[in-house]
Protein backbone atom coordinates (compact mmCIF):
# COMPACT_ATOMS: atom_id res chain seq x y z
CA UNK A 1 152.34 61.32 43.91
CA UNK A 2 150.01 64.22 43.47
CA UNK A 3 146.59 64.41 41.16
CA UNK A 4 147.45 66.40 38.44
CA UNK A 5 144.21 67.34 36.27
CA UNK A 6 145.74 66.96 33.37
CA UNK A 7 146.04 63.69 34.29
CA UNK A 8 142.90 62.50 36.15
CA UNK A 9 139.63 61.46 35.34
CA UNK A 10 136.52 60.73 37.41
CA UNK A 11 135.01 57.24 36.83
CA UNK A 12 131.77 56.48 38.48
CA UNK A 13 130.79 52.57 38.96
CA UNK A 14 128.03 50.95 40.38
CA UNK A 15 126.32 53.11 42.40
CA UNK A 16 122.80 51.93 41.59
CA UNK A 17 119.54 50.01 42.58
CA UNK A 18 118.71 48.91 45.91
CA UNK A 19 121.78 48.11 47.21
CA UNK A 20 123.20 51.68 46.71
CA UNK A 21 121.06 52.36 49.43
CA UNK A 22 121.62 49.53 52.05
CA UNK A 23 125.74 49.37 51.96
CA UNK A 24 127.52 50.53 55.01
CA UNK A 25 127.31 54.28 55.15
CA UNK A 26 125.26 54.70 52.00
CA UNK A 27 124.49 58.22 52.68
CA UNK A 28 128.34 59.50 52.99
CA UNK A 29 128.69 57.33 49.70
CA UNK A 30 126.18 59.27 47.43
CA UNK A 31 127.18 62.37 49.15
CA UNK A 32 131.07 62.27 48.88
CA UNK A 33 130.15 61.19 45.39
CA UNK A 34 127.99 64.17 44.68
CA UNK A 35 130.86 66.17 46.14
CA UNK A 36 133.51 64.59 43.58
CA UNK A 37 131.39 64.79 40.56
CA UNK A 38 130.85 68.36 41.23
CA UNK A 39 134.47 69.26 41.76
CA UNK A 40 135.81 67.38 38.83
CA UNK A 41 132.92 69.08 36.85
CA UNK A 42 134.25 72.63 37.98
CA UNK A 43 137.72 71.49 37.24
CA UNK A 44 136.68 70.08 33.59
CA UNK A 45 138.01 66.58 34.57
CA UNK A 46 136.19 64.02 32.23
CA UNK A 47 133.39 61.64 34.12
CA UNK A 48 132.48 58.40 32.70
CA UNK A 49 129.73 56.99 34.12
CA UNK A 50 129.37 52.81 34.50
CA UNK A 51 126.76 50.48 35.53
CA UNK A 52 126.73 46.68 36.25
CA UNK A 53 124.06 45.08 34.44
CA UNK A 54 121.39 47.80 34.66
CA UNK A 55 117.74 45.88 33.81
CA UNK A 56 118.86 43.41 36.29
CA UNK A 57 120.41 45.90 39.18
CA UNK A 58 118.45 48.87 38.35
CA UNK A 59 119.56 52.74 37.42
CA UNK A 60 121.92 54.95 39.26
CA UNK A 61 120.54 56.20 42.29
CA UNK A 62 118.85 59.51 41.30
CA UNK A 63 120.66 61.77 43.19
CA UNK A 64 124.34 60.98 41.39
CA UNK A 65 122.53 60.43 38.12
CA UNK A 66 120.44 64.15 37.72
CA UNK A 67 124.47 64.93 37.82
CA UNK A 68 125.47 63.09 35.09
CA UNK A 69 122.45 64.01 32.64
CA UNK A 70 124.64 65.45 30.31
CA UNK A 71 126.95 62.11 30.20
CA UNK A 72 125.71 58.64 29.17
CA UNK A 73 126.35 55.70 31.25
CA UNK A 74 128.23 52.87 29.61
CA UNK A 75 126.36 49.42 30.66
CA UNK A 76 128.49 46.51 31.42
CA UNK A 77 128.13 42.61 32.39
CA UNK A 78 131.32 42.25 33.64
CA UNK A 79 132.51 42.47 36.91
CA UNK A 80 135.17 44.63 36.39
CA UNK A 81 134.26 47.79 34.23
CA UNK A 82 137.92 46.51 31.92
CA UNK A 83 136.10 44.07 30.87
CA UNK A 84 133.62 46.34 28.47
CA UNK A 85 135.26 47.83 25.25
CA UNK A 86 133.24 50.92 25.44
CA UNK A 87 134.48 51.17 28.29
CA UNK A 88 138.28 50.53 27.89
CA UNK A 89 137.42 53.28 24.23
CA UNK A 90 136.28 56.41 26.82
CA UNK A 91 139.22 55.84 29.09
CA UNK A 92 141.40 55.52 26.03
CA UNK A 93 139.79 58.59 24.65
CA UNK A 94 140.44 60.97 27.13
CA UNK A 95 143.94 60.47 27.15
CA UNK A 96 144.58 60.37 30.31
């Protein structure tokens, strides 16, 4: 099955604090995620933006989040990001 862009979205998740910078490869990580945010910007597919428990885990590493400035990240204190309604409302709302 092929991405359609009518049908995609681009959903960013926990790629903060420390640890975004100690996982295996963490450089490649914010990278190829500074690569995807830019295409899907270019392509005008939506971005939502998620963080795990952000006073306790800390922000988005700066380098994905000066990309995202003009979206708002949606906090959650779940593991999985389902688990938030505001969530679960922007994926609903961009019907797709």
């Amino acid at each position: 099955m092929m991405l359609e862009i009518q049908n995609t979205q681009l959903i960013i998740i926990d790629i903060q604090g420390k640890l975004a910078q100690i996982v295996y490869e963490a450089e490649n990580i914010i990278n190829n995620t500074r690569i995807l945010i830019n295409a899907a910007k270019i392509l005008n597919i939506p971005i939502i933006w998620v963080e795990q428990n952000p006073k306790g885990l800390g922000a988005t590493c700066p380098e994905i989040a000066e990309l995202l400035s003009e979206n708002k990240a949606i906090p959650k204190m779940t593991f999985s990001a389902y688990g938030s309604e505001e969530f679960r409302n922007a994926v609903a709302k961009n019907n797709r």
